[in-house]
PDB file of N, CA and C in Angstrom:
ATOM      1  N   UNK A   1      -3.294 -18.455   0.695  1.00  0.00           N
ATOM      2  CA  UNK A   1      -3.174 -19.007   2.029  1.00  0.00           C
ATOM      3  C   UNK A   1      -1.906 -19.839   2.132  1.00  0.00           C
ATOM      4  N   UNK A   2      -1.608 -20.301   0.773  1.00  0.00           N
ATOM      5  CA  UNK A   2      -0.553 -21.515   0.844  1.00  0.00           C
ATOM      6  C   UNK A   2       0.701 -20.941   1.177  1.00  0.00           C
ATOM      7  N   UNK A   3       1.302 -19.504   0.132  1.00  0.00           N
ATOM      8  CA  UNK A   3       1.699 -18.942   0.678  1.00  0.00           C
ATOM      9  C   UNK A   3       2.409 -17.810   1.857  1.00  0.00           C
ATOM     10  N   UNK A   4       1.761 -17.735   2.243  1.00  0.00           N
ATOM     11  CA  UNK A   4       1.143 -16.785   3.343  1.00  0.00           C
ATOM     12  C   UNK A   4       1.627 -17.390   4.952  1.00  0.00           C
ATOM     13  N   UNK A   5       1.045 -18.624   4.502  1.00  0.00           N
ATOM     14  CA  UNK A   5       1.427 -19.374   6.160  1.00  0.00           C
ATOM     15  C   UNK A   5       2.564 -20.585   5.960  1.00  0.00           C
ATOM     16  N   UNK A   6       2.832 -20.306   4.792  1.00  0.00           N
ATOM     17  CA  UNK A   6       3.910 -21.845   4.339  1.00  0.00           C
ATOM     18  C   UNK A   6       3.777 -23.124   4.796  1.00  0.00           C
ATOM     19  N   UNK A   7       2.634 -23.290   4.034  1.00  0.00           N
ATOM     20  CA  UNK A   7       1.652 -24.370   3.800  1.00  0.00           C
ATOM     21  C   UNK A   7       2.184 -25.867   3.082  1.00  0.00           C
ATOM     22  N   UNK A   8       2.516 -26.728   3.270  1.00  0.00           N
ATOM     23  CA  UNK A   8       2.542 -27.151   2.134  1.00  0.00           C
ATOM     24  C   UNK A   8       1.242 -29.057   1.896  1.00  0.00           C
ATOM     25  N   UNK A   9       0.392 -28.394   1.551  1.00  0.00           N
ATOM     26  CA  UNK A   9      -1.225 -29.380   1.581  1.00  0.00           C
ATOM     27  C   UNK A   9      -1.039 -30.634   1.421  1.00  0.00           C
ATOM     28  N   UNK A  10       0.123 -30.915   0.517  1.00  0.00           N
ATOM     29  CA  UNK A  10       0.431 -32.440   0.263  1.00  0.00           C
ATOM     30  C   UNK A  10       1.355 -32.984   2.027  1.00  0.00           C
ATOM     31  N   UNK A  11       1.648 -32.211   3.114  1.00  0.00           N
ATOM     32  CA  UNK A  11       2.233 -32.429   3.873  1.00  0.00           C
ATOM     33  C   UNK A  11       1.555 -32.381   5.515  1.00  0.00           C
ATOM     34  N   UNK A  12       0.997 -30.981   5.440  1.00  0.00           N
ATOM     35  CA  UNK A  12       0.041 -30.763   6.673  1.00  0.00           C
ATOM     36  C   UNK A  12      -1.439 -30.130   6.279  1.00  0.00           C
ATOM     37  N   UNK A  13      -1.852 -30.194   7.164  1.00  0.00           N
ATOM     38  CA  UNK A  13      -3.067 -29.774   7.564  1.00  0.00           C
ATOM     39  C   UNK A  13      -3.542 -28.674   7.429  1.00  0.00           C
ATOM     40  N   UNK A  14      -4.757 -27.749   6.297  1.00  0.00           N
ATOM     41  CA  UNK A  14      -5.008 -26.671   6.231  1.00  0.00           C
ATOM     42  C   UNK A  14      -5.546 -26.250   7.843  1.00  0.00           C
ATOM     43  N   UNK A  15      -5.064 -24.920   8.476  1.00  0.00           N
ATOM     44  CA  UNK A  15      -5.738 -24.259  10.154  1.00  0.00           C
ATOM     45  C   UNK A  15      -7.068 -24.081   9.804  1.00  0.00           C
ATOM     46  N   UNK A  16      -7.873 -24.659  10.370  1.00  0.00           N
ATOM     47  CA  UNK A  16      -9.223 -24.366  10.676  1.00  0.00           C
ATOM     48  C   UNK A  16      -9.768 -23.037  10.954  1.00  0.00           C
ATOM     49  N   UNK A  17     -10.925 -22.688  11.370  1.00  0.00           N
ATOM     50  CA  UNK A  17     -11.519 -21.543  11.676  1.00  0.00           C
ATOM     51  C   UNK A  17     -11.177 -20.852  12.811  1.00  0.00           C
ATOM     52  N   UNK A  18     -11.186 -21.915  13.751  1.00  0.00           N
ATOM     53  CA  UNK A  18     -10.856 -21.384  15.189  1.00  0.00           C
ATOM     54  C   UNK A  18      -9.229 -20.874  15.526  1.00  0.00           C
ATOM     55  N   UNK A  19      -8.827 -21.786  14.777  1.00  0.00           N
ATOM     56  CA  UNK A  19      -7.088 -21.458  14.907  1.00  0.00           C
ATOM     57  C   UNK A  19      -6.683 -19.917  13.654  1.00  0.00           C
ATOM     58  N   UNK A  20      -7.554 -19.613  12.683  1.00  0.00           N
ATOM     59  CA  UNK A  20      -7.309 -18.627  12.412  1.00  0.00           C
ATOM     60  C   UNK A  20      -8.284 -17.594  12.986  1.00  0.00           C
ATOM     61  N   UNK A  21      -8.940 -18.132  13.399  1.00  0.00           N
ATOM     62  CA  UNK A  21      -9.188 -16.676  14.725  1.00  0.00           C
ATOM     63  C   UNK A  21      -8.357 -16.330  15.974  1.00  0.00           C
ATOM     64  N   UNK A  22      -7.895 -17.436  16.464  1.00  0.00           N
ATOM     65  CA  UNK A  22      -7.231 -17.029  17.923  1.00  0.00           C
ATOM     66  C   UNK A  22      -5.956 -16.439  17.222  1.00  0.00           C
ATOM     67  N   UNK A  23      -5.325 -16.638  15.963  1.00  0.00           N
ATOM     68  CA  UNK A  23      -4.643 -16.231  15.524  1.00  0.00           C
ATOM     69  C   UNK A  23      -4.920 -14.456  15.190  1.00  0.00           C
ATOM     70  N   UNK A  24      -5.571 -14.698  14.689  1.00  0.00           N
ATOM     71  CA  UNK A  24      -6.220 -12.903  14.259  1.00  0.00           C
ATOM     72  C   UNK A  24      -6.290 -12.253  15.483  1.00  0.00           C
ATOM     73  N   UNK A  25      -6.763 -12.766  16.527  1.00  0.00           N
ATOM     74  CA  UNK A  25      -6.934 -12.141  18.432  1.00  0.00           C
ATOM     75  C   UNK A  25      -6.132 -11.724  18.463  1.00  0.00           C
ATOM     76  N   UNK A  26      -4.737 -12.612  18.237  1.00  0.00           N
ATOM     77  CA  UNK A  26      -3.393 -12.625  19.030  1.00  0.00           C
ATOM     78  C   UNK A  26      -2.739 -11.214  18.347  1.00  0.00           C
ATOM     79  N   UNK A  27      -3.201 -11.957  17.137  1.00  0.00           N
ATOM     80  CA  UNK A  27      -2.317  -9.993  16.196  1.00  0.00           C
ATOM     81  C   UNK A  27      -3.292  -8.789  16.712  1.00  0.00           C
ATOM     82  N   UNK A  28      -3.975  -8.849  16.724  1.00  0.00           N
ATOM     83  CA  UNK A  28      -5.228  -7.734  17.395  1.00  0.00           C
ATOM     84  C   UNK A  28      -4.388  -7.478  18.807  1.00  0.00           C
ATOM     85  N   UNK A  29      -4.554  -8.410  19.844  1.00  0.00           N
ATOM     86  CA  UNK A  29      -3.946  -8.067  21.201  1.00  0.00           C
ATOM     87  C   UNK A  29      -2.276  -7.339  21.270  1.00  0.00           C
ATOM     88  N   UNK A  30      -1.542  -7.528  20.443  1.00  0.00           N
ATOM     89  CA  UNK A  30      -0.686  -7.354  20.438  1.00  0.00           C
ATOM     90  C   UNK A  30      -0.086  -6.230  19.307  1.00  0.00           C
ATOM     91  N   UNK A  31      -1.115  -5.650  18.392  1.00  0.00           N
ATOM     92  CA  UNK A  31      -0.622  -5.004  17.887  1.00  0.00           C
ATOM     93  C   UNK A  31       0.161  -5.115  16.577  1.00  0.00           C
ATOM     94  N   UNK A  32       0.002  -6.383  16.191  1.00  0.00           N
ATOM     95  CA  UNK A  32       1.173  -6.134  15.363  1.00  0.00           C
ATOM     96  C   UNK A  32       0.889  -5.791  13.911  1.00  0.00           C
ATOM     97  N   UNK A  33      -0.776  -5.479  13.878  1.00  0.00           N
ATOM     98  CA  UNK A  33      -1.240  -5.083  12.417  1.00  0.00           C
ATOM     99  C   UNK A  33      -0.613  -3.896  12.340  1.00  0.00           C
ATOM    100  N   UNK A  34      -1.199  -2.745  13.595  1.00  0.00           N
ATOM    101  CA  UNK A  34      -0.268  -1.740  13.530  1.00  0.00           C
ATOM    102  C   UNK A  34       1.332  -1.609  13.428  1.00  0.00           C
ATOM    103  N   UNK A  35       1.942  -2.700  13.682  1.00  0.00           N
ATOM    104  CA  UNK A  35       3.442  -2.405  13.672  1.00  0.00           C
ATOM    105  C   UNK A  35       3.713  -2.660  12.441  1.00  0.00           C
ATOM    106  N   UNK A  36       3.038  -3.533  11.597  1.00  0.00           N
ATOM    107  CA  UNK A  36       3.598  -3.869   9.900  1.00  0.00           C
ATOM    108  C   UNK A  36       3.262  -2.690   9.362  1.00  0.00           C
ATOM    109  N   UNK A  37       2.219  -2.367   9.809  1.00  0.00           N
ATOM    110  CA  UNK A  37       1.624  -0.496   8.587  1.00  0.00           C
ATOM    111  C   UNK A  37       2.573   0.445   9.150  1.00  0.00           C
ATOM    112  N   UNK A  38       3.167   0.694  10.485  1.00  0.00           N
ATOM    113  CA  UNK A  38       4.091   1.242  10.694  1.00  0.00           C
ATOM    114  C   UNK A  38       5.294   1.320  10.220  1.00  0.00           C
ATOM    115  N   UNK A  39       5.757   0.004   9.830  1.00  0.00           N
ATOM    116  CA  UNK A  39       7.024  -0.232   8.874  1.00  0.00           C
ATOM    117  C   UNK A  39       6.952  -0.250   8.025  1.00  0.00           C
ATOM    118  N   UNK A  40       5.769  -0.638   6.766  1.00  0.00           N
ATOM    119  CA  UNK A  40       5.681  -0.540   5.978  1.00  0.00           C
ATOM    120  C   UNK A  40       5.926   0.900   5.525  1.00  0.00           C
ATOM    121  N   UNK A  41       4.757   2.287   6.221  1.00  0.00           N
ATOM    122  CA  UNK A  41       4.733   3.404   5.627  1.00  0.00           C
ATOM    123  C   UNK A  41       6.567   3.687   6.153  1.00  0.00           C
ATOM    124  N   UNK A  42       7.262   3.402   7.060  1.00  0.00           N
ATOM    125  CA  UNK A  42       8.718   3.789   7.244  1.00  0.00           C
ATOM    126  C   UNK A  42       9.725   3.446   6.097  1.00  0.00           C
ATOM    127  N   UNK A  43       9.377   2.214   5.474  1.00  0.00           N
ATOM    128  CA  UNK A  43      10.187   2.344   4.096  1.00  0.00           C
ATOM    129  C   UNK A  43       9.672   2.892   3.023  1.00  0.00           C
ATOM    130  N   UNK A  44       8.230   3.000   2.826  1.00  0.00           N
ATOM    131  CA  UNK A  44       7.930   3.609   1.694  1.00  0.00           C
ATOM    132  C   UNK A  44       8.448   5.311   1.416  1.00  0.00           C
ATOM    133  N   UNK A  45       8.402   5.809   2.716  1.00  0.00           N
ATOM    134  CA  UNK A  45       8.798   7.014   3.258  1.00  0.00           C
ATOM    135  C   UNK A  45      10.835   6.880   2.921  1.00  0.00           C
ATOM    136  N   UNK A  46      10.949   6.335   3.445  1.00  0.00           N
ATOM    137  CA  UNK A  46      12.272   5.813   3.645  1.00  0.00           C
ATOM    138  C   UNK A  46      13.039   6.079   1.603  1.00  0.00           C
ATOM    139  N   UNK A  47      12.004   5.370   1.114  1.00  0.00           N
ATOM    140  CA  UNK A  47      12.155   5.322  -0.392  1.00  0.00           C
ATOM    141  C   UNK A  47      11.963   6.171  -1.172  1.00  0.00           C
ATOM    142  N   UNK A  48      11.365   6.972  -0.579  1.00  0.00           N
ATOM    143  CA  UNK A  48      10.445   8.346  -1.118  1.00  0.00           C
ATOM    144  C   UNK A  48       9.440   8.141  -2.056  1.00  0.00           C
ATOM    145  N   UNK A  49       9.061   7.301  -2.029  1.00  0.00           N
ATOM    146  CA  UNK A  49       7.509   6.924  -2.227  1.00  0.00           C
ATOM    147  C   UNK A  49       6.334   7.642  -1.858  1.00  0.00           C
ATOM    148  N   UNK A  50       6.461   7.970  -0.285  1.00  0.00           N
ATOM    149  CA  UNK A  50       5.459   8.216   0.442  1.00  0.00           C
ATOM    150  C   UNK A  50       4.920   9.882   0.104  1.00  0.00           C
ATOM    151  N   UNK A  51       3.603  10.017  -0.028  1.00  0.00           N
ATOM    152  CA  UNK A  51       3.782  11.867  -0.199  1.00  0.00           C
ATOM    153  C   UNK A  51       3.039  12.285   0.863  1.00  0.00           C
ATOM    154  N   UNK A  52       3.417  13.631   1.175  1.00  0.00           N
ATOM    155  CA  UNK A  52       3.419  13.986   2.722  1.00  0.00           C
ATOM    156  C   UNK A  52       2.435  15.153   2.250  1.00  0.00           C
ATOM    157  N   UNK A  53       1.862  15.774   3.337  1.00  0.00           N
ATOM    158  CA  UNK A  53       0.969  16.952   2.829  1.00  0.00           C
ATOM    159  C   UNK A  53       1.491  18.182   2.309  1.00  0.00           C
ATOM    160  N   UNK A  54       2.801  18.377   2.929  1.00  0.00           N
ATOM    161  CA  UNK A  54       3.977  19.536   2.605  1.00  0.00           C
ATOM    162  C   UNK A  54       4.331  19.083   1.234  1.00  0.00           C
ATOM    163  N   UNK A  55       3.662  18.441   0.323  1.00  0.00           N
ATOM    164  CA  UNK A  55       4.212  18.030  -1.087  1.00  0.00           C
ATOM    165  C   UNK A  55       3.439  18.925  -1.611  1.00  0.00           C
ATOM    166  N   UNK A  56       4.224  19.904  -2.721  1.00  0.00           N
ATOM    167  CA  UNK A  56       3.402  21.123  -3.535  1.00  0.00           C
ATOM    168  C   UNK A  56       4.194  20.903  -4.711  1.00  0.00           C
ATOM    169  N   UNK A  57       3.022  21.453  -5.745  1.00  0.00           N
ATOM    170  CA  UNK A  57       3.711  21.160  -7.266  1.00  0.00           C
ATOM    171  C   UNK A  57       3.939  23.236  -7.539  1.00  0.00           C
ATOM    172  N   UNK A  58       4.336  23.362  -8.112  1.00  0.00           N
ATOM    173  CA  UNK A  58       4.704  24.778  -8.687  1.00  0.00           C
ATOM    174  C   UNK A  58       3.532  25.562  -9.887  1.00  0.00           C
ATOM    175  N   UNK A  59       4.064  26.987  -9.584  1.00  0.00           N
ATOM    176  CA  UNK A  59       2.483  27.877 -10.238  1.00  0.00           C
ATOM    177  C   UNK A  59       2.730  27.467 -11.467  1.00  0.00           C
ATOM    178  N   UNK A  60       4.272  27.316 -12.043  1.00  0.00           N
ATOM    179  CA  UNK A  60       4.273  26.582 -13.891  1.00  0.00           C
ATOM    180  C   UNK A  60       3.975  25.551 -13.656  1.00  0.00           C
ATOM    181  N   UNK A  61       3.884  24.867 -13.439  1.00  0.00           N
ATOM    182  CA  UNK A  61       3.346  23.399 -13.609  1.00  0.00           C
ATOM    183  C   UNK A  61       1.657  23.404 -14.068  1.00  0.00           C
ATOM    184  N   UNK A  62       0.860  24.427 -12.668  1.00  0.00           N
ATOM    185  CA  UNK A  62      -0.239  25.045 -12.848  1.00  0.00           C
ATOM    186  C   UNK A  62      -0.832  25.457 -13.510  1.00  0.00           C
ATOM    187  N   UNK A  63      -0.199  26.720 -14.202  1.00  0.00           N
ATOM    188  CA  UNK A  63      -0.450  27.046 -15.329  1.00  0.00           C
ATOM    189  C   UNK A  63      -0.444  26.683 -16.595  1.00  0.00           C
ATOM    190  N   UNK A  64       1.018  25.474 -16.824  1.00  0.00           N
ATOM    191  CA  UNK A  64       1.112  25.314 -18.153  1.00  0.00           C
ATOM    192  C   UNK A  64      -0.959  24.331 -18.331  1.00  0.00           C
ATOM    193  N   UNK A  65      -0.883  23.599 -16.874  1.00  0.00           N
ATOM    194  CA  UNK A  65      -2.397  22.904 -17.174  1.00  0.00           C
ATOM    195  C   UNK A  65      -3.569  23.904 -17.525  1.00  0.00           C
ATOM    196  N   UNK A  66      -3.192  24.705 -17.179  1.00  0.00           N
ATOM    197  CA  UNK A  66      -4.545  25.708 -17.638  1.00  0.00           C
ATOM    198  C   UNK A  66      -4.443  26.118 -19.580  1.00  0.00           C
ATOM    199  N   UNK A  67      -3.131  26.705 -19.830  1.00  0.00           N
ATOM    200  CA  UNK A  67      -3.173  26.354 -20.992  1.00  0.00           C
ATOM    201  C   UNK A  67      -3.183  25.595 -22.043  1.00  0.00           C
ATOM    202  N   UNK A  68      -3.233  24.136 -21.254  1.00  0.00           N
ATOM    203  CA  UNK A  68      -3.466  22.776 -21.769  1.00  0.00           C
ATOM    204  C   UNK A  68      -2.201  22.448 -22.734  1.00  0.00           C
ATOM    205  N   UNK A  69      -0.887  23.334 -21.966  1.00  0.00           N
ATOM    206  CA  UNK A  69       0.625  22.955 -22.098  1.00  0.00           C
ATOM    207  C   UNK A  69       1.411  21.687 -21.328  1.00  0.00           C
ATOM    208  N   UNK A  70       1.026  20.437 -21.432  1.00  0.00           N
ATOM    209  CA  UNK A  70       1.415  19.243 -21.004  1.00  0.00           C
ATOM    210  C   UNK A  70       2.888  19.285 -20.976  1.00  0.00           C
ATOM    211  N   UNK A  71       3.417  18.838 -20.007  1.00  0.00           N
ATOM    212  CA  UNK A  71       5.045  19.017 -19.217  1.00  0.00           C
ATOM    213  C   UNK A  71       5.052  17.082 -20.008  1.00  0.00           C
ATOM    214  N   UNK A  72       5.965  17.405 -20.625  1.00  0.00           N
ATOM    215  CA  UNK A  72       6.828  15.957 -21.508  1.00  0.00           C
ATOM    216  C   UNK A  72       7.104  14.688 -20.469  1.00  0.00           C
ATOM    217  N   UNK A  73       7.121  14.950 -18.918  1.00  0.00           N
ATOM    218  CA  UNK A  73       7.302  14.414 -18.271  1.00  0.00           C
ATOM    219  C   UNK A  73       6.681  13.809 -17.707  1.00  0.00           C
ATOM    220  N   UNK A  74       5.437  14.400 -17.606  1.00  0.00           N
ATOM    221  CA  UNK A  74       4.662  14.307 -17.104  1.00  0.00           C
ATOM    222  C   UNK A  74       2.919  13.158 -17.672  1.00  0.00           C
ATOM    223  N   UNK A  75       2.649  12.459 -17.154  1.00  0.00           N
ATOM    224  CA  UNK A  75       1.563  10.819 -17.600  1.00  0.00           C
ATOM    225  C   UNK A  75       0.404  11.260 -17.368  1.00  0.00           C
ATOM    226  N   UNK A  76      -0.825  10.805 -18.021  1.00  0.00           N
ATOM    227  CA  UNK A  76      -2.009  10.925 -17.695  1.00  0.00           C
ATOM    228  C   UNK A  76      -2.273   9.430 -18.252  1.00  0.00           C
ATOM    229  N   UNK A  77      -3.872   9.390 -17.446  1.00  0.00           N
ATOM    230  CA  UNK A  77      -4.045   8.405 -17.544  1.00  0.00           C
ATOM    231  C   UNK A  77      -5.810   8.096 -17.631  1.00  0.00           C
ATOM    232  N   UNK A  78      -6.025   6.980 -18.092  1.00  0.00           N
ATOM    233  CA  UNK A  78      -8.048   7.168 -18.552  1.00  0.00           C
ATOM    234  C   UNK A  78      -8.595   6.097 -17.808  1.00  0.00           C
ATOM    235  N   UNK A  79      -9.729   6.623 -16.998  1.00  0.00           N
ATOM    236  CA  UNK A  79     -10.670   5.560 -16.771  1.00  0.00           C
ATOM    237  C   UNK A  79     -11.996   5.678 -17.010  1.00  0.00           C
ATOM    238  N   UNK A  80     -12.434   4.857 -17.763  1.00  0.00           N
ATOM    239  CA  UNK A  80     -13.636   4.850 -18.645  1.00  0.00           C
ATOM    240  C   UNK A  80     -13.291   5.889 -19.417  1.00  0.00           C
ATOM    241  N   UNK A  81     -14.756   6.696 -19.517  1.00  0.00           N
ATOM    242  CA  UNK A  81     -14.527   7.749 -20.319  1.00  0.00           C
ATOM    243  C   UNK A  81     -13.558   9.171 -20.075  1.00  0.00           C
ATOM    244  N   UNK A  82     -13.395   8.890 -18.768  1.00  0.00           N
ATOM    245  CA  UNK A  82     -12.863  10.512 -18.233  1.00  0.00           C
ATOM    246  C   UNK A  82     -11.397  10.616 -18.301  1.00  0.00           C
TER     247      UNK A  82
END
């Protein structure tokens, strides 16, 4: 929170309940949750981060997994047992 709203506790006053609601309204009325996820996914995209549905891996790639031929490049990774 401290960060977030640049707080500093030894100076002012933590916002109460009501003031972080009319606050939350105001971003609600106006949109602007949607405009940060909007920019956000625009640089991630931007970075090439983002993967799009037109993202396809190749039939070798495919196959070498079927023959349980692991590409050097390529990471796996474990959770729990699987």
């Amino acid at each position: 929170m401290r960060s977030l709203m640049y707080i500093d506790f030894n100076e002012q006053q933590v916002p109460d309940a009501t003031t972080l609601l009319k606050s939350n309204h105001m971003l609600e009325k106006n949109m602007i949750g949607e405009k940060i996820f909007a920019d956000v996914n625009k640089r991630l995209d931007e970075a090439g981060l983002m993967m799009h549905s037109d993202t396809t891996c190749s039939n070798t790639e495919i196959d070498k997994n079927r023959k349980g031929k692991r590409d050097s490049k390529m990471h796996q990774t474990k959770k729990g047992n699987e």
